[in-house]
Protein backbone atom coordinates (compact mmCIF):
# COMPACT_ATOMS: atom_id res chain seq x y z
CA UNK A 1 0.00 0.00 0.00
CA UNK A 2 1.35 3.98 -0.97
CA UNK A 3 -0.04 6.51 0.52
CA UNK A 4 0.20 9.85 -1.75
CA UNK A 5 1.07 13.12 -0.93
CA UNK A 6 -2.43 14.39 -1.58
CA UNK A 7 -3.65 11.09 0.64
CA UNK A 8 -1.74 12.95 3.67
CA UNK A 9 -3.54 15.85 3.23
CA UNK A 10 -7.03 14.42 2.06
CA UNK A 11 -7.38 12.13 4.93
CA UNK A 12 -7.30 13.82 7.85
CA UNK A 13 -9.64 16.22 6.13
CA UNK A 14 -11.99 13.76 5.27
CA UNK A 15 -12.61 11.68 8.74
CA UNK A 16 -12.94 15.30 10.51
CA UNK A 17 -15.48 16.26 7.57
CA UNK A 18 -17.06 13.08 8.98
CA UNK A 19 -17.37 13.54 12.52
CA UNK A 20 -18.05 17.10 12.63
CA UNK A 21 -18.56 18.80 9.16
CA UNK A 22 -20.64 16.82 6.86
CA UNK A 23 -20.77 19.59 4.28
CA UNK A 24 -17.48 19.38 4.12
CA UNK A 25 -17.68 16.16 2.61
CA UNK A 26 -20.55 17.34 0.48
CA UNK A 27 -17.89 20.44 -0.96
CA UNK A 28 -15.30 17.65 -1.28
CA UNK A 29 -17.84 15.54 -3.62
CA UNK A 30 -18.07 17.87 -5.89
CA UNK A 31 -14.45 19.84 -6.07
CA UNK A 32 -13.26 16.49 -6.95
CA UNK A 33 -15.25 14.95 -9.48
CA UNK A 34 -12.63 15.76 -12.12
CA UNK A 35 -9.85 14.94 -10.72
CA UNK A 36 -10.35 11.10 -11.62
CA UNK A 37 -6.02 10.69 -11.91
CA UNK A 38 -5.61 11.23 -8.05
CA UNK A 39 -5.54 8.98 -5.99
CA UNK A 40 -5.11 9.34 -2.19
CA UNK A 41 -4.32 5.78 -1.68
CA UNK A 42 -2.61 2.81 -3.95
CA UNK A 43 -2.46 -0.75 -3.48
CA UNK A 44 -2.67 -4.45 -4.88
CA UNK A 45 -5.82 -5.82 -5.41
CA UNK A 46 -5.87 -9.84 -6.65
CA UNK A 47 -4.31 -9.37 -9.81
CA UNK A 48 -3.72 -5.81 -10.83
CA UNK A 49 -2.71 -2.31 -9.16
CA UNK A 50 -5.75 -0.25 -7.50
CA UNK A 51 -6.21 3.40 -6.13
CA UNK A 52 -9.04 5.01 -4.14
CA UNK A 53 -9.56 8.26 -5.79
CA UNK A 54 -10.33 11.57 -4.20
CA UNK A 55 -13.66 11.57 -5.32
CA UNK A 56 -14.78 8.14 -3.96
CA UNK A 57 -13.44 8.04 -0.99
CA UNK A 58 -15.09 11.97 0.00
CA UNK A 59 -18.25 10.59 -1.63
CA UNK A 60 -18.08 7.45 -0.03
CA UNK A 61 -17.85 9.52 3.35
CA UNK A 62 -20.56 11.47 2.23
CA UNK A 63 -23.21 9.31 1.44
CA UNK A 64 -22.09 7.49 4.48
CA UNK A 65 -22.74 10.55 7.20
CA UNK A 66 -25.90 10.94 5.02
CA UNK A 67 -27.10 7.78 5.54
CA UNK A 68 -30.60 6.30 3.80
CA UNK A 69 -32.84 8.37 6.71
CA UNK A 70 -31.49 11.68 4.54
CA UNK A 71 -33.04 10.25 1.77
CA UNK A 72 -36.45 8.60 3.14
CA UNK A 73 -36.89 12.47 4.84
CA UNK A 74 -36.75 13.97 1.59
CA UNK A 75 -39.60 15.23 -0.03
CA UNK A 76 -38.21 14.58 -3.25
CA UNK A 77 -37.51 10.47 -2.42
CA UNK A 78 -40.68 10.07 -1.56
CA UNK A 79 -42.47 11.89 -5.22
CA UNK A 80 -43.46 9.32 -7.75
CA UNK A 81 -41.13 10.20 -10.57
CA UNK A 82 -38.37 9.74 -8.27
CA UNK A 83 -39.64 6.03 -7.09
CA UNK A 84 -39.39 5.49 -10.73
CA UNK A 85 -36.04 6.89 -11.24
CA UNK A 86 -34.97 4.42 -8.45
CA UNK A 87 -36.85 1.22 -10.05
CA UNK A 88 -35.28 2.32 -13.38
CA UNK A 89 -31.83 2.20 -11.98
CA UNK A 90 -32.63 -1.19 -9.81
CA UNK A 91 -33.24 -2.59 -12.74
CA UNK A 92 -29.90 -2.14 -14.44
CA UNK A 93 -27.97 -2.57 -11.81
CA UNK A 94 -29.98 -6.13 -11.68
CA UNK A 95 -28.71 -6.30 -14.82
CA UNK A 96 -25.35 -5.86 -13.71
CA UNK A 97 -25.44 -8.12 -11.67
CA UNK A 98 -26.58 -11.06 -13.73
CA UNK A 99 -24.34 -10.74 -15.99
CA UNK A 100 -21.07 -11.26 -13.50
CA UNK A 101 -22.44 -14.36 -13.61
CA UNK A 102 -20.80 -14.99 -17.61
CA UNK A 103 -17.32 -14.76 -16.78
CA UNK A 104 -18.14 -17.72 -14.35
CA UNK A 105 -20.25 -19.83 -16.77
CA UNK A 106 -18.22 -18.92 -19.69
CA UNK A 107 -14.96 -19.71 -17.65
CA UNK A 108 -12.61 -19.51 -20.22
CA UNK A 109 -14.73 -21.12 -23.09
CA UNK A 110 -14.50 -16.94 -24.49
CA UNK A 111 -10.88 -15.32 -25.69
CA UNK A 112 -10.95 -11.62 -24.95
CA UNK A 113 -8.94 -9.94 -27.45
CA UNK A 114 -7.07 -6.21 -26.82
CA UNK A 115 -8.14 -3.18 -28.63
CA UNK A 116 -4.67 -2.00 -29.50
CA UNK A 117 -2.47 -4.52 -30.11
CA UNK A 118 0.64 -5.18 -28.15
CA UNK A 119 -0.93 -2.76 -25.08
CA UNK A 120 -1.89 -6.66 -23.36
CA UNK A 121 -2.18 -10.38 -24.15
CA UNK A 122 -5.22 -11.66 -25.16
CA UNK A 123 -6.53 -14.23 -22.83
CA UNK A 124 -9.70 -16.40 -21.98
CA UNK A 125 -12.53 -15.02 -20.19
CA UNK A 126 -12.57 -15.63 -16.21
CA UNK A 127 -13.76 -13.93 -13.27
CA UNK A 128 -11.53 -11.26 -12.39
CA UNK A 129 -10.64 -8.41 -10.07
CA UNK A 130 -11.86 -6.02 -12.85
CA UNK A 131 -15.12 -7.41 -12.61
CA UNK A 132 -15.10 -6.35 -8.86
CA UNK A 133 -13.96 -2.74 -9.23
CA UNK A 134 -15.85 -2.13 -12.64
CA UNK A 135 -19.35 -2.86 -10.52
CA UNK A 136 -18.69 -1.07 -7.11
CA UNK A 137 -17.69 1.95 -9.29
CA UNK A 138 -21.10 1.39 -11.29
CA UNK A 139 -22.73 0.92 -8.03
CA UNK A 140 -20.94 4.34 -6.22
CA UNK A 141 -22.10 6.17 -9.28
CA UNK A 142 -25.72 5.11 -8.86
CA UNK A 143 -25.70 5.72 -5.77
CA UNK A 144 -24.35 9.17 -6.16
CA UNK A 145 -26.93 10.23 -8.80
CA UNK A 146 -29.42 9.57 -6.15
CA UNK A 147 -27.97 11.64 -3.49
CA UNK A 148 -27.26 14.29 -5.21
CA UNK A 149 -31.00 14.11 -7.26
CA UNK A 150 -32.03 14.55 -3.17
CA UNK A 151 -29.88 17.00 -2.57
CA UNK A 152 -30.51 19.73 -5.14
CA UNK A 153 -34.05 19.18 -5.01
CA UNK A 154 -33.76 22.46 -3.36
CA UNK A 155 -32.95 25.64 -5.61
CA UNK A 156 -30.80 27.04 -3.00
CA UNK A 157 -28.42 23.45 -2.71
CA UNK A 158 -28.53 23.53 -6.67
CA UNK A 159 -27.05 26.67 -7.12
CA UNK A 160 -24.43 25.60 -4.16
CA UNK A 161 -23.59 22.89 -6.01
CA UNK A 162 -22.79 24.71 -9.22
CA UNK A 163 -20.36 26.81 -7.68
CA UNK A 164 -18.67 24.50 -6.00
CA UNK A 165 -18.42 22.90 -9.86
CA UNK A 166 -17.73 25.57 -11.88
CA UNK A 167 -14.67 26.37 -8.91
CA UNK A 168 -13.14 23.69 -9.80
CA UNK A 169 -13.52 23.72 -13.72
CA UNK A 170 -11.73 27.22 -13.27
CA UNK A 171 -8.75 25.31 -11.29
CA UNK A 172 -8.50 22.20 -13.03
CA UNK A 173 -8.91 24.40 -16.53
CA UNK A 174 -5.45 26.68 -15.00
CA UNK A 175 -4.03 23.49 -13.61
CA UNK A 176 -4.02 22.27 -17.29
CA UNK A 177 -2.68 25.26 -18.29
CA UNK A 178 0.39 25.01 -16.24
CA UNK A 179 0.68 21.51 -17.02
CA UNK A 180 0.59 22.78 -20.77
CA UNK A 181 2.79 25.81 -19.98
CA UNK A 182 5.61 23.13 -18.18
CA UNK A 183 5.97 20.73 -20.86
CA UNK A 184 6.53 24.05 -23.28
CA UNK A 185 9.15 26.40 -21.09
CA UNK A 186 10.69 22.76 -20.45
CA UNK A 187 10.00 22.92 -17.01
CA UNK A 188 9.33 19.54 -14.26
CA UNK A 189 5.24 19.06 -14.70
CA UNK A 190 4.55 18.70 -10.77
CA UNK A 191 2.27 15.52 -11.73
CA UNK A 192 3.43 14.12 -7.92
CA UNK A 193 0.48 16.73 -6.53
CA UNK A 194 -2.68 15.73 -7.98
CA UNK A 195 -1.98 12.96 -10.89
CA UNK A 196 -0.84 10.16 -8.15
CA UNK A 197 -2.84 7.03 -9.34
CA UNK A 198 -0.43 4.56 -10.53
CA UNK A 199 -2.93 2.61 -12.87
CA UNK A 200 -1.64 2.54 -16.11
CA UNK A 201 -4.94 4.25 -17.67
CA UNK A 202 -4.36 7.59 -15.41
CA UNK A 203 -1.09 8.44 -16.74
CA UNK A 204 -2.40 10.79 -19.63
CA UNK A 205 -0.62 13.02 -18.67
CA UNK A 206 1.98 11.66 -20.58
CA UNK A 207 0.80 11.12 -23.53
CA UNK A 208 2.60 12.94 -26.49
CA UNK A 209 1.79 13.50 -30.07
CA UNK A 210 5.54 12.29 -31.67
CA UNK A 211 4.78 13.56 -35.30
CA UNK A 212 4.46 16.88 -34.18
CA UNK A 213 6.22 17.29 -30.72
CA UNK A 214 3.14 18.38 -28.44
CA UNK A 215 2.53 16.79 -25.12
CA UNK A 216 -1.27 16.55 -24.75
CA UNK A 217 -2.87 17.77 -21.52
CA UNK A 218 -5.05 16.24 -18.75
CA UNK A 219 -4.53 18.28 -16.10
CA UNK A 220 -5.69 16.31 -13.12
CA UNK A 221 -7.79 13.67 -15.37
CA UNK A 222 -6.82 10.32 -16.37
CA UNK A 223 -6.27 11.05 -20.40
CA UNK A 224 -7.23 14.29 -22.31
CA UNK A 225 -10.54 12.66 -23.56
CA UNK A 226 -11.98 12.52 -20.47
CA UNK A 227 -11.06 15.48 -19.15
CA UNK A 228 -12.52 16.97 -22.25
CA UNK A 229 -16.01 15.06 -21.27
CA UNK A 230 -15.73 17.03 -18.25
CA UNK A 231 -14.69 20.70 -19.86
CA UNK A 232 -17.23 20.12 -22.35
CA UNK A 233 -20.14 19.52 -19.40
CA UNK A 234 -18.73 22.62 -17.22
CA UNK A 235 -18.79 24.77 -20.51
CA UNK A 236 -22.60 24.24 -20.96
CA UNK A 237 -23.18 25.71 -17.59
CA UNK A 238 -21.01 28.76 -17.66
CA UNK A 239 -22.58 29.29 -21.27
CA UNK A 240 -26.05 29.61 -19.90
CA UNK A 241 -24.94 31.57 -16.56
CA UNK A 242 -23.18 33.99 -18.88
CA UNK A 243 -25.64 34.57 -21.48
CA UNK A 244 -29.34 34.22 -19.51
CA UNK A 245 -27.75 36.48 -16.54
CA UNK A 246 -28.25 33.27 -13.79
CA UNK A 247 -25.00 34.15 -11.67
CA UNK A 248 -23.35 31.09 -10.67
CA UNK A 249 -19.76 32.36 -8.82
CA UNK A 250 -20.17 36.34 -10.21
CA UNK A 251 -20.59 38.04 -13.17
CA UNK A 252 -16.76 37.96 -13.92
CA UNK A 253 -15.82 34.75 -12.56
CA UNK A 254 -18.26 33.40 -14.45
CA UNK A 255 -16.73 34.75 -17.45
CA UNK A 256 -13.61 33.86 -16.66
CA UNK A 257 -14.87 30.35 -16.10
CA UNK A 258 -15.73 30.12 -19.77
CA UNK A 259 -12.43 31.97 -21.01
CA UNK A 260 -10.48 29.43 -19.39
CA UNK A 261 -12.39 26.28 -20.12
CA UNK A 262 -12.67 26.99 -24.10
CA UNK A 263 -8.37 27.58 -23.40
CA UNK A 264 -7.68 24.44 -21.93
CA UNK A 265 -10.20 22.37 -24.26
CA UNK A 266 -7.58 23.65 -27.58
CA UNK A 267 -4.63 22.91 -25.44
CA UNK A 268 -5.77 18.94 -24.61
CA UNK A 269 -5.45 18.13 -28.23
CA UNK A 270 -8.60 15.98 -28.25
CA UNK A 271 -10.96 14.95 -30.92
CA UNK A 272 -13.51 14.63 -28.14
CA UNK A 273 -12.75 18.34 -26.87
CA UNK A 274 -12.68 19.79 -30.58
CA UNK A 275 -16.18 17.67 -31.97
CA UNK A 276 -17.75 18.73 -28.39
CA UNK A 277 -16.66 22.28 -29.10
CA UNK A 278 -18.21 22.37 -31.96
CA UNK A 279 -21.17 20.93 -30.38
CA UNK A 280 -21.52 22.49 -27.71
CA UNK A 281 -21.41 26.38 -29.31
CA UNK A 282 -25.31 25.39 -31.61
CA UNK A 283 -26.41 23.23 -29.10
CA UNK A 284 -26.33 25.67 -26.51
CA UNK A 285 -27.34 28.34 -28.67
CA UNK A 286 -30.36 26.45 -29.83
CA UNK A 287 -31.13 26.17 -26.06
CA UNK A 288 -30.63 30.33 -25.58
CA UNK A 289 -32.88 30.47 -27.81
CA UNK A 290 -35.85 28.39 -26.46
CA UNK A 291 -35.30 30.21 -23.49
CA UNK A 292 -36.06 33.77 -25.63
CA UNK A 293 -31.99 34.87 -24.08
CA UNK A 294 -30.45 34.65 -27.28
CA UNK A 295 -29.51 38.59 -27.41
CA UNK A 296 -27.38 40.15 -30.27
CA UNK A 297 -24.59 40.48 -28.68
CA UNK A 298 -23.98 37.18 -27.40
CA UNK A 299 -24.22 36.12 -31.06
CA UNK A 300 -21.75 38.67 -32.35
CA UNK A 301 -19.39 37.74 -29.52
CA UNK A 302 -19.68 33.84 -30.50
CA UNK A 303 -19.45 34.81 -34.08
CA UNK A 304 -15.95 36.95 -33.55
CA UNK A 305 -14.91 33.95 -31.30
CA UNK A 306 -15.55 31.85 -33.92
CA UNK A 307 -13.88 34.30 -36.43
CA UNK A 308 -10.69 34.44 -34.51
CA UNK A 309 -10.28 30.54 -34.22
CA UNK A 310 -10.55 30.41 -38.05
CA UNK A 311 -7.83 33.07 -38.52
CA UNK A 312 -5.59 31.49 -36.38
CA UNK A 313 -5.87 28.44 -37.87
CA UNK A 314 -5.48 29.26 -41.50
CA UNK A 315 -2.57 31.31 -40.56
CA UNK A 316 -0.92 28.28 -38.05
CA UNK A 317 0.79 25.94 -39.69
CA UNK A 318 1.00 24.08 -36.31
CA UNK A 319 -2.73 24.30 -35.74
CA UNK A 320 -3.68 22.79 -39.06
CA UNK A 321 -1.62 19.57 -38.64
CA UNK A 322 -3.08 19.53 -35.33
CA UNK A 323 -6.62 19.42 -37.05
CA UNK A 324 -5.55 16.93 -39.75
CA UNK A 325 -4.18 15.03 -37.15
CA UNK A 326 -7.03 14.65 -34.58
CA UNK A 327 -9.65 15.06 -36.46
CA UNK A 328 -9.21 14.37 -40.50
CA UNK A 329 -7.03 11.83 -39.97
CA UNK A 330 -8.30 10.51 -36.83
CA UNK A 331 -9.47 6.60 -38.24
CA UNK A 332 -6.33 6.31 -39.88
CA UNK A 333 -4.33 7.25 -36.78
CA UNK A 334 -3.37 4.12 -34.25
CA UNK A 335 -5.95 6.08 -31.65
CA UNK A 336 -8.83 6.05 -34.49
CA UNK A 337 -8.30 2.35 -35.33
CA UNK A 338 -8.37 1.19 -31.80
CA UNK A 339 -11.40 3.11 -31.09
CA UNK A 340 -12.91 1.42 -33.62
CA UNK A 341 -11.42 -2.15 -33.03
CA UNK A 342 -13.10 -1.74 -29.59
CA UNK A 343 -16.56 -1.53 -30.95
CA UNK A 344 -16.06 -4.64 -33.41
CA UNK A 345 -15.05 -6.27 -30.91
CA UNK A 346 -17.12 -5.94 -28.35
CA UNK A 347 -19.71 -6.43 -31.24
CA UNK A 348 -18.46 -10.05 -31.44
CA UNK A 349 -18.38 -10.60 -27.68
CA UNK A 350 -22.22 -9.66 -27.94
CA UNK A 351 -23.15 -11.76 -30.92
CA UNK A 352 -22.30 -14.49 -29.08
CA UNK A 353 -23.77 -13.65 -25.86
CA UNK A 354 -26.73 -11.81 -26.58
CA UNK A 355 -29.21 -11.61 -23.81
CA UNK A 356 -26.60 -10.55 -20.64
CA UNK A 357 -23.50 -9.90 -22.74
CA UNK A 358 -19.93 -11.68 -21.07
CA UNK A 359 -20.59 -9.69 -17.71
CA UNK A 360 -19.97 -6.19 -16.69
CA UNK A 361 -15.98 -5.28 -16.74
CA UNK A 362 -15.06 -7.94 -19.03
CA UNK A 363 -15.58 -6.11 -22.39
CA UNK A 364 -13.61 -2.34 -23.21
CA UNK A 365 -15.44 -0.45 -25.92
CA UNK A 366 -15.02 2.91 -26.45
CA UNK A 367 -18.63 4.14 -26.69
CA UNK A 368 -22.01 3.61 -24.71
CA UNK A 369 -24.15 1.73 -26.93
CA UNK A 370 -21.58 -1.39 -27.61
CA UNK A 371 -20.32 -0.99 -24.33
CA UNK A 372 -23.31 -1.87 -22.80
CA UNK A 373 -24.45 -4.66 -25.10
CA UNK A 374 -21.43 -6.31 -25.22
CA UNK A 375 -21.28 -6.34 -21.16
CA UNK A 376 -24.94 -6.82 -19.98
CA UNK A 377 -26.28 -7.49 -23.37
CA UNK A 378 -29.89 -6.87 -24.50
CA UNK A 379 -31.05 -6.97 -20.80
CA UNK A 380 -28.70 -3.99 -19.56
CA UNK A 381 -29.02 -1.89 -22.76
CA UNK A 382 -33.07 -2.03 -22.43
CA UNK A 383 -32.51 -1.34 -18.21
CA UNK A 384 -30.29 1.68 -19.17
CA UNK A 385 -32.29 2.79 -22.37
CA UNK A 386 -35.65 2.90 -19.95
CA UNK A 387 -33.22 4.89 -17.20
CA UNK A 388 -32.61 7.42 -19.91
CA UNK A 389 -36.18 7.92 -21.23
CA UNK A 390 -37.42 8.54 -18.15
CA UNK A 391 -34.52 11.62 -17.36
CA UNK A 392 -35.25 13.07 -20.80
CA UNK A 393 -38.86 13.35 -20.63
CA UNK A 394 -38.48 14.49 -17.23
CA UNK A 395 -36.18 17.40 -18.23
CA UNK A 396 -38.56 18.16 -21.62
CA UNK A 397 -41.51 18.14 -19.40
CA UNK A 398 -40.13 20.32 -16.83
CA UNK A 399 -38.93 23.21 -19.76
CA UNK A 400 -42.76 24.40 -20.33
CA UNK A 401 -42.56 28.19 -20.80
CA UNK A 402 -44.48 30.82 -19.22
CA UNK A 403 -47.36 32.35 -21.54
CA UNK A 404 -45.41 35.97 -20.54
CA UNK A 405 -42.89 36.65 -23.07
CA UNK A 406 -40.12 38.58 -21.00
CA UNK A 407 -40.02 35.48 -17.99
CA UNK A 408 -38.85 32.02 -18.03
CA UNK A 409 -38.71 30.08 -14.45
CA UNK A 410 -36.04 28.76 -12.63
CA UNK A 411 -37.24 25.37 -13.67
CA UNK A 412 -37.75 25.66 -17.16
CA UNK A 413 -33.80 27.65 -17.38
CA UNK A 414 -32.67 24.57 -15.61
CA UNK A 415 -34.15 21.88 -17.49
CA UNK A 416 -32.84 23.43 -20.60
CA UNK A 417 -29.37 23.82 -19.66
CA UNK A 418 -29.67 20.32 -18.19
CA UNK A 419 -30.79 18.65 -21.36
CA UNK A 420 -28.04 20.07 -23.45
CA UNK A 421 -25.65 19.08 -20.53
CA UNK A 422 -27.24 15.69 -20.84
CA UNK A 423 -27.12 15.34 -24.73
CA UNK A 424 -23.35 16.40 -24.86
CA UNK A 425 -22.58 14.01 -21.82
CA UNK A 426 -24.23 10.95 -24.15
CA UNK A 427 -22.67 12.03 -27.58
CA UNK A 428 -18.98 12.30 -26.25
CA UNK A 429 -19.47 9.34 -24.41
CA UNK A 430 -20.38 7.88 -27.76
CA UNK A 431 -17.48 8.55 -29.59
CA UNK A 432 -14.99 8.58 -26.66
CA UNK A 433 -16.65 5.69 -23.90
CA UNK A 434 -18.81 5.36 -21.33
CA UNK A 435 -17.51 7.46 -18.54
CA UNK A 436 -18.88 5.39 -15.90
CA UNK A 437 -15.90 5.40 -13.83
CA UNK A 438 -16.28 9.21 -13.91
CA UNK A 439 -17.88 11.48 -11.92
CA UNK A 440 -19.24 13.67 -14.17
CA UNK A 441 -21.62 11.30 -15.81
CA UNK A 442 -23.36 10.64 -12.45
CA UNK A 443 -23.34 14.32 -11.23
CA UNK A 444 -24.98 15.57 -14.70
CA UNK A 445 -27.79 12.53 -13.67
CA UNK A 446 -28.40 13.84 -10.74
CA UNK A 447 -29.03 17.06 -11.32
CA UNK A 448 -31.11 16.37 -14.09
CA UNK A 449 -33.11 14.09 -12.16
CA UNK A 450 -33.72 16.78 -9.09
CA UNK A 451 -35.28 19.02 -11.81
CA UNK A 452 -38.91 18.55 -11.58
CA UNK A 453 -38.70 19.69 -8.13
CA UNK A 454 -37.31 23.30 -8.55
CA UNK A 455 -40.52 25.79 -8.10
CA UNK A 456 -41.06 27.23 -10.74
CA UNK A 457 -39.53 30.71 -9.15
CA UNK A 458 -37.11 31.49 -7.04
CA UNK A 459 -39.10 32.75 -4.19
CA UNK A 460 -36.32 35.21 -2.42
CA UNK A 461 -35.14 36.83 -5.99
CA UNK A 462 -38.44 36.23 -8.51
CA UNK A 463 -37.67 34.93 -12.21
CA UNK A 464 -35.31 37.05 -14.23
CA UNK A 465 -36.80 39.34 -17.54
CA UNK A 466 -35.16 39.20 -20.24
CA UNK A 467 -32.99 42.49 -19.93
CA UNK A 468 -31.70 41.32 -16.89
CA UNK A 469 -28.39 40.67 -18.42
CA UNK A 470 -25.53 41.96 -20.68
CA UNK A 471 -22.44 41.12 -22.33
């Protein structure tokens, strides 16, 4: 067992959160839910090399100090769309939970072959520690939706909780920076501080692009895709604070947020960042605009933003092999092939296993859809298809407008910016995995889910007009 530097510090703070500060715990939960490459703790487990990152173990802690009463005394736990969120989620996890029962049937009757060959050997199918870690991170994650759906039931504890988020997408965004700014003044990255896990999956950090000499950047993430999942998901909500005037940290900080996370998503060199950029921009545009806050000048502003990124890039030599790199040339590159190879694969794992897949943690494919099937087969898909359709017509019910042209609610403003927080979450994940290991996909959940119980004003400061912001 290691104990990191940050695990020094992170302890102690953690058991006196516990004992006497349970919001502490609560601020932890969220600070952390990017920082998926630290870990406070590493050790052997069975057969491989574990850590117990930041955000599990303060979440763990959390929910813990919580306890089921906080839940069974919420008013939200008890509503009926909630009960169903629960039985939706029961029901994949059931799922789950079936199908670690493959790896023992199939017991090596099944060879599992690597994505990208010569990263591991192939090797028969068998129960293994993955399986283990794969489900109690599915199961922390489900858990965590739920709390947190609880939790920010309450407009007050939702707009807490987005400023303890968008904190640290500023910090993690600068941290990237300097990571960014290190590797280019030639300088020692400081990756001892917060990237401490020692799987071999959180060391993104260095990950370099040899054809054209750039070090990629993950700040405090495991690889540059993933923390572009999360950039992409912070974005979406300093976009809307900016433009529809909802202040979230303050008028400038909120700015800044966005400055800073649109900086760092260029610097990670990720197709994931640059597709989700240029999602993210119409999406949440579109969104503005169902919401009647799509003013003039927010449109100019995008459009010179926009304007300056194409100068640059016709007149950057560097940036347009960058491009033709990660994004033209993506399938041909060795990152583009194994993506794919991951998907027929795990295609061929499901063919033959159809109804629960080869059990959850035994398949990798980078996207939702096959990584599902090809781990709890049809069974799990359906469980987490009918988990989804309920959170998306929750969120489309909830964004009814008010006949008055010059007011939307705090509900309906919420439910949009959710829904375009939701559909970026599920497109990334599609064309760079299923971030279920991540705490980002469960903390975009849960807030969607706590939606539908947001009155439909804020009761101390009234619904904003439309004037109510600027530029």
């Amino acid at each position: 067992m290691h104990l990191t530097l940050i695990g020094v510090v992170l302890i102690p703070i953690g058991i006196y959160g516990y004992f006497f500060a349970p919001n502490l715990l609560y601020v932890g939960t969220i600070f952390f839910l990017p920082f998926s490459a630290t870990s406070i703790v590493n050790f052997g487990f069975m057969d491989a090399t574990k850590g117990i990152p930041a955000l599990f173990y303060f979440g763990t802690l959390w929910m813990l100090s919580a306890g089921p009463g906080t839940l069974q005394r919420c008013r939200a736990w008890r509503s009926q769309p909630m009960q169903t969120t629960v039985r939706r989620l029961r029901a994949f996890m059931l799922a789950v939970g079936l199908s670690l029962l493959m790896p023992i049937w199939i017991n090596g009757g099944l060879t599992v072959e690597p994505y990208e060959p010569g990263t591991v050997e192939a090797g028969p199918l068998r129960f293994t520690s993955r399986n283990i870690t794969q489900t109690m991170y599915l199961l922390f994650g489900v858990l965590l939706t739920l709390f947190l759906a609880a939790r920010n039931s309450r407009l007050g504890e939702l707009r807490k909780t987005l400023r303890i988020f968008l904190m640290s997408s500023f910090f993690v965004s600068c941290w990237g920076m300097l990571q960014w700014f290190c590797y280019s003044a030639g300088v020692t990255y400081p990756a001892y501080i917060f990237n401490t896990s020692l799987v071999e999956s959180a060391t993104g950090y260095t990950q370099t692009l040899d054809d054209l000499g750039i070090t990629r950047v993950s700040s405090v993430a495991t690889e540059p895709s993933m923390f572009a999942q999360f950039s992409l998901i912070a974005l979406v909500f300093a976009i809307f604070a900016v433009a529809s005037g909802r202040v979230v940290i303050s008028k400038l900080w909120d700015r800044a947020v966005v400055y800073a996370l649109v900086i760092v998503l260029l610097l990670t060199t990720s197709t994931t960042a640059y597709v989700g950029l240029a999602l993210v921009v119409p999406v949440s545009l579109l969104g503005l605009w169902y919401l009647r806050r799509l003013k003039p000048g927010f449109v100019a502003a995008v459009g010179l933003a926009v304007l300056a990124l194409f100068i640059g890039y016709a007149h950057s030599g560097l940036a347009q092999a960058l491009a033709n790199e990660m994004i033209v040339s993506k399938a041909e590159t060795g990152s583009g092939l194994g993506r794919l190879n991951s998907v027929l694969l795990a295609f061929g794992y499901f063919s033959r296993y159809p109804v629960l897949g080869i059990g959850w943690g035994s398949a990798t494919s980078l996207d939702i859809v096959m990584k599902v099937l090809s781990n709890t087969g049809i069974v799990g898909l359906c469980a987490f298809g009918w988990f989804l359709q309920h959170l998306f017509a929750q969120l489309w019910r909830s964004m009814s407008r008010e006949t008055s042209p010059v007011r939307i609610s705090e509900r309906t403003y919420w439910a949009c910016c959710l829904l375009v927080a939701s559909f970026i979450l599920l497109i990334t994940g599609e064309v760079s995995g299923f971030a279920f290991v991540y705490g980002h996909t469960w903390f975009v959940f849960g807030l969607a889910l706590a939606i539908p119980f947001l009155p439909e004003s804020d009761p101390q400061a009234g619904v904003l007009p439309l004037t109510s912001h600027s530029l």
